[in-house]
N, C-alpha and C. Protein backbone atom coordinates (compact mmCIF):
# COMPACT_ATOMS: atom_id res chain seq x y z
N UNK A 1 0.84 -1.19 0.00
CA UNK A 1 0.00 0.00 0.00
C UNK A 1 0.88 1.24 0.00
N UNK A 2 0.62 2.38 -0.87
CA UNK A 2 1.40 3.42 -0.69
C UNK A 2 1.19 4.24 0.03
N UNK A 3 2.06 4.86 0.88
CA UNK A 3 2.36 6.12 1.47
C UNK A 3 1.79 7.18 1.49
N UNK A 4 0.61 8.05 1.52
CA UNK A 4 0.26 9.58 0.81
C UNK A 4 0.90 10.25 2.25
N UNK A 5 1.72 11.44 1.84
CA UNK A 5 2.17 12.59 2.59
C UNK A 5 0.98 13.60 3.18
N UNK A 6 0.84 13.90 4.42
CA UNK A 6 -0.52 15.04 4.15
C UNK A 6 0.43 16.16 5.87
N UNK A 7 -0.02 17.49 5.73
CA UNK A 7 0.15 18.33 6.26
C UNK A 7 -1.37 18.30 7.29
N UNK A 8 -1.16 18.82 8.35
CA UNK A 8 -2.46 19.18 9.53
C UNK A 8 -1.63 20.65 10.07
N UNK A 9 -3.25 21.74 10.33
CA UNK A 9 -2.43 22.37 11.03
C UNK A 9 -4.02 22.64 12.10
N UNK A 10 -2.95 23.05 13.20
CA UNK A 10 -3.76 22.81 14.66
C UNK A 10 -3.89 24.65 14.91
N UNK A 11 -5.05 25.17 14.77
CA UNK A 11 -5.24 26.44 14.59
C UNK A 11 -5.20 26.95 15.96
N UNK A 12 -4.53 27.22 16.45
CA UNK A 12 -4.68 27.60 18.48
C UNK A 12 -5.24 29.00 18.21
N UNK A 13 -6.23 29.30 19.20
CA UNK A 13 -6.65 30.68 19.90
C UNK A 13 -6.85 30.59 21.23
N UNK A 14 -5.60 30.80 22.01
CA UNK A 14 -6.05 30.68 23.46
C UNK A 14 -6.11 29.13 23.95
N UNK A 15 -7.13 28.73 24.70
CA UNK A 15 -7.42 27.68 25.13
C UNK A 15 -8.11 26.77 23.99
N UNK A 16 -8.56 26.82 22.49
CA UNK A 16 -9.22 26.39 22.03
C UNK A 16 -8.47 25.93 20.25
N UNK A 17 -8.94 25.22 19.89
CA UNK A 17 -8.55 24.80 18.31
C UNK A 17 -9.68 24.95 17.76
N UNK A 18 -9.17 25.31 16.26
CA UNK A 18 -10.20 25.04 15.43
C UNK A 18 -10.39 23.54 14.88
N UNK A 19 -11.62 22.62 14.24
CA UNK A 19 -11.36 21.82 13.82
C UNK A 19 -12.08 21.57 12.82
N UNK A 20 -12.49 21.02 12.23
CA UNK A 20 -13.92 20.40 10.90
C UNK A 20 -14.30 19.51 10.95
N UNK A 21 -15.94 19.59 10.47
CA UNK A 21 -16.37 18.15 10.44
C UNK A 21 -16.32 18.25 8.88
N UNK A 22 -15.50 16.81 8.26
CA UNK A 22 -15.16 16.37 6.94
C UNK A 22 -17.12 16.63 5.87
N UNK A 23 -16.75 16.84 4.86
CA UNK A 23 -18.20 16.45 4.10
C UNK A 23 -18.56 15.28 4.04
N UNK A 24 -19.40 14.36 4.25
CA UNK A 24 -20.08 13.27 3.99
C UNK A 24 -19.54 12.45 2.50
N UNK A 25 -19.38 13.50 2.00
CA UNK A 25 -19.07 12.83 0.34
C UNK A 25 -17.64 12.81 0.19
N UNK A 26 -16.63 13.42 1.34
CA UNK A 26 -15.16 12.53 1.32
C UNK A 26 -15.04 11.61 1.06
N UNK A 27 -13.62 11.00 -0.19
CA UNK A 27 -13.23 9.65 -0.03
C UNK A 27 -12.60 8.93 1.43
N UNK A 28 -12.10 9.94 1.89
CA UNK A 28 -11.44 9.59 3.15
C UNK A 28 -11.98 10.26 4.79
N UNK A 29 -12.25 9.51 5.24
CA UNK A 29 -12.73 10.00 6.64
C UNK A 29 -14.02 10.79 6.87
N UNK A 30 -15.62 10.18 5.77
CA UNK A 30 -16.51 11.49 5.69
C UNK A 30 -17.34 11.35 6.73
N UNK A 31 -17.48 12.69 6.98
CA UNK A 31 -18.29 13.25 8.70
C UNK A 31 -17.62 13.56 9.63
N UNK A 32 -16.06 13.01 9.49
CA UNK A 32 -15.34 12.62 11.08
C UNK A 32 -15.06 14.51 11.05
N UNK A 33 -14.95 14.76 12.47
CA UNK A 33 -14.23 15.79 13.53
C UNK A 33 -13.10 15.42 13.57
N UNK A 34 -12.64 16.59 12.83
CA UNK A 34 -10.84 16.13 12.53
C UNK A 34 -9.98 17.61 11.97
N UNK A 35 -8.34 17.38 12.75
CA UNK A 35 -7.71 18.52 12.81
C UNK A 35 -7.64 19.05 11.00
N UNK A 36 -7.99 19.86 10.41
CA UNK A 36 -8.14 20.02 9.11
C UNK A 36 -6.48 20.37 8.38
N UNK A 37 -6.53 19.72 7.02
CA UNK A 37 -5.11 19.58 6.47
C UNK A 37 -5.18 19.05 5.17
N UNK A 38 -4.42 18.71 4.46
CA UNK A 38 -4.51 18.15 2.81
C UNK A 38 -3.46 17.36 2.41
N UNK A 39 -3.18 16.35 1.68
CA UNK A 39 -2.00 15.97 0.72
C UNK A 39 -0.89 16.77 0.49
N UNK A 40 0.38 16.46 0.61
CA UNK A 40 1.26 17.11 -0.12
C UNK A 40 0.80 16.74 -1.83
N UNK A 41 1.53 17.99 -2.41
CA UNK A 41 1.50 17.87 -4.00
C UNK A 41 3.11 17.58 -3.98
N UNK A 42 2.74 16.53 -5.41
CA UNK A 42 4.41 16.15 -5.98
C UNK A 42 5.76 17.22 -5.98
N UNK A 43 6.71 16.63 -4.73
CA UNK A 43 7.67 17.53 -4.82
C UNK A 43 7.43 18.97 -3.82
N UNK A 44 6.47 18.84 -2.79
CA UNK A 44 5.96 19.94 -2.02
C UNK A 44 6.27 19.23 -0.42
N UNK A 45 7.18 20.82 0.11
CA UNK A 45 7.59 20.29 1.32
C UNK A 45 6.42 19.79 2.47
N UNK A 46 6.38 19.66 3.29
CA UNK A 46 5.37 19.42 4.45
C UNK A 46 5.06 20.69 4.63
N UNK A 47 5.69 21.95 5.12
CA UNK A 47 5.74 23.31 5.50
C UNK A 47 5.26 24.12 4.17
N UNK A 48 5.50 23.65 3.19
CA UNK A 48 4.94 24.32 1.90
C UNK A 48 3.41 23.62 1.80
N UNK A 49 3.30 23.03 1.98
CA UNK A 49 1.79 22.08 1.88
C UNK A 49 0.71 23.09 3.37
N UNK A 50 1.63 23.14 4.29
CA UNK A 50 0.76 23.69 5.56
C UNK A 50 0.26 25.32 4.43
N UNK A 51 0.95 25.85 4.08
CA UNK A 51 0.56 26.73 4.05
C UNK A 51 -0.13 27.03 2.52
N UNK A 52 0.14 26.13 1.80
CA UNK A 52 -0.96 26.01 0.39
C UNK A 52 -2.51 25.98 1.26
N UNK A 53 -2.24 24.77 2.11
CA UNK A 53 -3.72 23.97 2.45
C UNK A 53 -4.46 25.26 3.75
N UNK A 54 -3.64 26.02 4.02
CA UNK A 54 -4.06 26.91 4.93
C UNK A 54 -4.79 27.97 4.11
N UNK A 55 -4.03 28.39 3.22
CA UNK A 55 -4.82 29.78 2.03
C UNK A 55 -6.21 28.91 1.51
N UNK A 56 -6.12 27.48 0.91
CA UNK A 56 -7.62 27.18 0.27
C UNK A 56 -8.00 26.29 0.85
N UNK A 57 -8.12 25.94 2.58
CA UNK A 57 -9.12 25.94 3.20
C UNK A 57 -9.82 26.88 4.08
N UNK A 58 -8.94 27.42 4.60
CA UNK A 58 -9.40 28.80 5.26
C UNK A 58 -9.10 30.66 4.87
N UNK A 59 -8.78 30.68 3.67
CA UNK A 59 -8.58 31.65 3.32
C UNK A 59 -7.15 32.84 4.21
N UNK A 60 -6.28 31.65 4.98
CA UNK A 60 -5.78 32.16 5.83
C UNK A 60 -4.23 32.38 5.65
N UNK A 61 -2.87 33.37 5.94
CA UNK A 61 -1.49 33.25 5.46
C UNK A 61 -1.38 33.16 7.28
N UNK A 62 -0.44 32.18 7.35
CA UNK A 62 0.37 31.51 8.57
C UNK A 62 1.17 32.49 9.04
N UNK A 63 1.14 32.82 10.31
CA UNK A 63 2.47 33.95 10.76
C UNK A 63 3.24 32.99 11.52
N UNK A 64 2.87 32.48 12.93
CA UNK A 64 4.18 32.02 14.00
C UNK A 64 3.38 30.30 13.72
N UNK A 65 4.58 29.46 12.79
CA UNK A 65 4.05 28.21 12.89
C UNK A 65 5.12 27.06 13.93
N UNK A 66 4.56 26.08 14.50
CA UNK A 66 5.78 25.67 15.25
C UNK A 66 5.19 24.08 14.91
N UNK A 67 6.30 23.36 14.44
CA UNK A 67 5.88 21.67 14.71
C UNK A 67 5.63 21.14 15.89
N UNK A 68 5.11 19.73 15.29
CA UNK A 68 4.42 19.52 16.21
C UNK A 68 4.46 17.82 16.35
N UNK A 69 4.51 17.02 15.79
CA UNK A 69 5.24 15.95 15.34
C UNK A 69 4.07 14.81 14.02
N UNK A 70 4.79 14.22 13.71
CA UNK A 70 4.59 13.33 12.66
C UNK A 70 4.53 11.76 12.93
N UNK A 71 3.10 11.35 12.46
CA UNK A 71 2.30 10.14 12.94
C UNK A 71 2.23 9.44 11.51
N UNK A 72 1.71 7.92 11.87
CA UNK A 72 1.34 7.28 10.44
C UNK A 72 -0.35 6.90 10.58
N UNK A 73 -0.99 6.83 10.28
CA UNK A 73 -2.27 6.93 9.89
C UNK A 73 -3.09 5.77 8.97
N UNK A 74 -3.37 4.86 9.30
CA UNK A 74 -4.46 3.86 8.58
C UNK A 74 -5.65 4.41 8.35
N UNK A 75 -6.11 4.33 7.06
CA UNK A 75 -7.63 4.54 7.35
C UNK A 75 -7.97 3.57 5.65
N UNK A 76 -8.69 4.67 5.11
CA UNK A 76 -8.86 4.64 3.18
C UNK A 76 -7.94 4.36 2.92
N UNK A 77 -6.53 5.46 3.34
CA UNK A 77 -5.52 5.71 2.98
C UNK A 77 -4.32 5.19 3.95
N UNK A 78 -3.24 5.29 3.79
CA UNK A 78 -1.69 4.65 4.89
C UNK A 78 -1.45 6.55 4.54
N UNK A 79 -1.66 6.85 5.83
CA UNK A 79 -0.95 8.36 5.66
C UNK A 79 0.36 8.73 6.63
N UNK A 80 1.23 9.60 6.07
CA UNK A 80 2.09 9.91 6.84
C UNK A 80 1.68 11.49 7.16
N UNK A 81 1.06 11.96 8.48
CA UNK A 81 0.49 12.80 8.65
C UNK A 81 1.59 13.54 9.58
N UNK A 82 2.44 15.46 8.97
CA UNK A 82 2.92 16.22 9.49
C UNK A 82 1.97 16.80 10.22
N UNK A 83 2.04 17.26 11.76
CA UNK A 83 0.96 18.51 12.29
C UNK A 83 1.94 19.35 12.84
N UNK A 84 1.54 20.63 12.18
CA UNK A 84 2.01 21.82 12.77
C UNK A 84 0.92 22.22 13.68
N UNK A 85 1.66 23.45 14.73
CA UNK A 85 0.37 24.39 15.27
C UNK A 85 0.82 26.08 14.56
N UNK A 86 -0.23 26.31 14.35
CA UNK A 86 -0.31 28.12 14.08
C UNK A 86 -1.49 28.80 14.82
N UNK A 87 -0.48 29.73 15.66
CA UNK A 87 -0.47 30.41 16.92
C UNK A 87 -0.83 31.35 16.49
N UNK A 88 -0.36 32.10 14.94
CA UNK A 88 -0.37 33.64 14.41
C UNK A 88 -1.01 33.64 13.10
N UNK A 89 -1.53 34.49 12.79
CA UNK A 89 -2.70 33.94 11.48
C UNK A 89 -2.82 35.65 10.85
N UNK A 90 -3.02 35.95 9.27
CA UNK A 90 -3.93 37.11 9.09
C UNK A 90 -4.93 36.36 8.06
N UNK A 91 -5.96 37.53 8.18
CA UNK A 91 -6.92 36.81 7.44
C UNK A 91 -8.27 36.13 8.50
N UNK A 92 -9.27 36.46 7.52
CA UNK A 92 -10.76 36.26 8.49
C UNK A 92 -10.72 34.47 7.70
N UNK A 93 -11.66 33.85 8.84
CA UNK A 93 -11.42 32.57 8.79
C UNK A 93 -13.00 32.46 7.46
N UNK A 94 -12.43 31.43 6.63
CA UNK A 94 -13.52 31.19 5.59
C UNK A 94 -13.37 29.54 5.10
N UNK A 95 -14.81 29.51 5.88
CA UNK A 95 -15.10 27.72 4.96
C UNK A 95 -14.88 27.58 3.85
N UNK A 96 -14.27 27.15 3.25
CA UNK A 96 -14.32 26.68 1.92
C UNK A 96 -14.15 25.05 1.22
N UNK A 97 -13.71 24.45 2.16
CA UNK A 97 -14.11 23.07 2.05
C UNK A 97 -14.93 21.95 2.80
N UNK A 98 -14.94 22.20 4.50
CA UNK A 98 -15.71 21.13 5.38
C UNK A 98 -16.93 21.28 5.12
N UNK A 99 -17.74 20.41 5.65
CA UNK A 99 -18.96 20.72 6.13
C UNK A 99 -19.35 21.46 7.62
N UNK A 100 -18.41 21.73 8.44
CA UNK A 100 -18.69 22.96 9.49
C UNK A 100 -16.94 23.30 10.03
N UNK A 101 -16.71 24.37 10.42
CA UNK A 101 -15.72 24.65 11.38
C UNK A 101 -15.98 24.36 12.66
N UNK A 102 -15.15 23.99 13.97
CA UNK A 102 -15.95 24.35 15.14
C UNK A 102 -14.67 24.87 16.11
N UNK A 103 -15.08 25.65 16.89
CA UNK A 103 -13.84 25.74 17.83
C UNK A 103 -13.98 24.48 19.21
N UNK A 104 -13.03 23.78 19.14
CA UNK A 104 -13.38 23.24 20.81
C UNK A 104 -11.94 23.57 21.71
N UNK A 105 -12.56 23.43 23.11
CA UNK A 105 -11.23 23.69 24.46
C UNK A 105 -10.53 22.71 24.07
N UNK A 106 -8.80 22.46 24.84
CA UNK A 106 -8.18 21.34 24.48
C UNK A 106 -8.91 20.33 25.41
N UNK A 107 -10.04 20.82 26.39
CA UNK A 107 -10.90 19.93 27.22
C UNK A 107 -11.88 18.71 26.30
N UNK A 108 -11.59 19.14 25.27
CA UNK A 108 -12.79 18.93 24.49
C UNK A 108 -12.04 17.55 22.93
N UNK A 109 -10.73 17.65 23.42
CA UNK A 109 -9.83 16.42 22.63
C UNK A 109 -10.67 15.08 22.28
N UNK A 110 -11.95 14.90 23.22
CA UNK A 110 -12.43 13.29 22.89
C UNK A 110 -13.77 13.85 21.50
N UNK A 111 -13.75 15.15 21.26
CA UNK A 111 -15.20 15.09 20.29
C UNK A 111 -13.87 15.10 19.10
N UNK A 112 -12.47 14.83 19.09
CA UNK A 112 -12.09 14.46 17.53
C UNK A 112 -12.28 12.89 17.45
N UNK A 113 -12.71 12.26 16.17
CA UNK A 113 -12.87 10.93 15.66
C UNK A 113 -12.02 10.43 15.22
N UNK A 114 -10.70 10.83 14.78
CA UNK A 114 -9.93 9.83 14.64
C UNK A 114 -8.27 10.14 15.88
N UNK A 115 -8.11 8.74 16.47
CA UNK A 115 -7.56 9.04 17.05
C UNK A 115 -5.90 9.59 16.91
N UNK A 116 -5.54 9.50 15.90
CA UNK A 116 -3.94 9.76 15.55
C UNK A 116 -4.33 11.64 15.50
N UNK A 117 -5.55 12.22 15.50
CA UNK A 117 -5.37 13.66 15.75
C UNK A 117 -5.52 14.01 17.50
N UNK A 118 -6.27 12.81 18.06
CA UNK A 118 -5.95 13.20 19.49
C UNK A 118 -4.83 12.90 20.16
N UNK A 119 -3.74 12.05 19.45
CA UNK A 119 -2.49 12.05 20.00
C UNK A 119 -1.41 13.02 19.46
N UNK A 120 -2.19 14.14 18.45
CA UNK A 120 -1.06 15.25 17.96
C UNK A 120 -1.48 16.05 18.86
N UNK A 121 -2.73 16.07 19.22
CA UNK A 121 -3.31 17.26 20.71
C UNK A 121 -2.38 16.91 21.67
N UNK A 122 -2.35 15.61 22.43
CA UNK A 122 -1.99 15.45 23.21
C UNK A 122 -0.36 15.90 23.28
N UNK A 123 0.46 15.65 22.15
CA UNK A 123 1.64 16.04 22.17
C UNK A 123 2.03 17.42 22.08
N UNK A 124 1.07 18.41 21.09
CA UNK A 124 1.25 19.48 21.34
C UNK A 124 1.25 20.34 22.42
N UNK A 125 0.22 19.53 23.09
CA UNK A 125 -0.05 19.87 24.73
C UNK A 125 1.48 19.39 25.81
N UNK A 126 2.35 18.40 25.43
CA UNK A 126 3.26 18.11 26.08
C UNK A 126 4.25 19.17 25.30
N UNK A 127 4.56 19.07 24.37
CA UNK A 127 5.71 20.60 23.62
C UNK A 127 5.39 21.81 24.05
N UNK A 128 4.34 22.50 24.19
CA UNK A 128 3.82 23.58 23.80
C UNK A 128 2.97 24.83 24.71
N UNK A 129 2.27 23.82 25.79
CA UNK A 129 1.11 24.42 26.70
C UNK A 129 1.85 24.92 28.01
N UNK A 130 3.39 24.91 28.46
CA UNK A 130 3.29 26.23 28.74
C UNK A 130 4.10 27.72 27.99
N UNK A 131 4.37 27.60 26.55
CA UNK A 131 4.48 28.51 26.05
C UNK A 131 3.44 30.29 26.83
């Protein structure tokens, strides 16, 4: 089975992330509550992918991004999933691909559905939370 590369980025405001619920009509993962992100394209770094997939899903340019670590992923797909967090953002937030945005607390880690995004919470929370 091959490999697909994909970028996540973990949108922090404060105590809370942004996340999405997938469209129903995804090939991969549809409905799930999940940290939102995309495929690398051929020859596109992980860090170049965060920030393609950041402009055309949320209409958003990345200011302070910090890693966050890198998981492998079964599902449809065998993914090798990068997650960054971005702390610093311009730009008003705009749906353009899920079927909803939602903000939840990091209290709130068990409403994501797949679990390889609640163990990038959890780690970001060990790197990061007392920044």
């Amino acid at each position: 089975m091959e490999m697909l590369e994909c970028a996540g980025f973990l949108l922090v405001d404060g105590d809370r992330f942004l996340v999405e619920r997938r469209r129903p009509d995804k090939a991969v993962d549809p409905g799930a509550v999940a940290i939102p992100g995309g495929h690398l394209d051929a020859g596109e770094s992980p860090m170049d992918a965060l920030h393609r997939e950041l402009r055309e899903e949320l209409g958003l340019t990345a200011g302070r991004v910090d890693y966050i670590c890198t998981l492998l992923h079964r599902s449809e797909e065998f993914r090798k999933l990068h997650y960054y967090a971005v702390r610093q953002w311009t730009g008003e937030i705009e749906n353009n691909e899920a079927e909803a945005l939602l903000w939840l607390s990091f209290d709130e880690v068990g409403q994501l559905d797949l679990p390889v995004d609640r163990t990038a919470i959890a780690e970001y929370l060990r790197l990061y939370r007392s920044d």
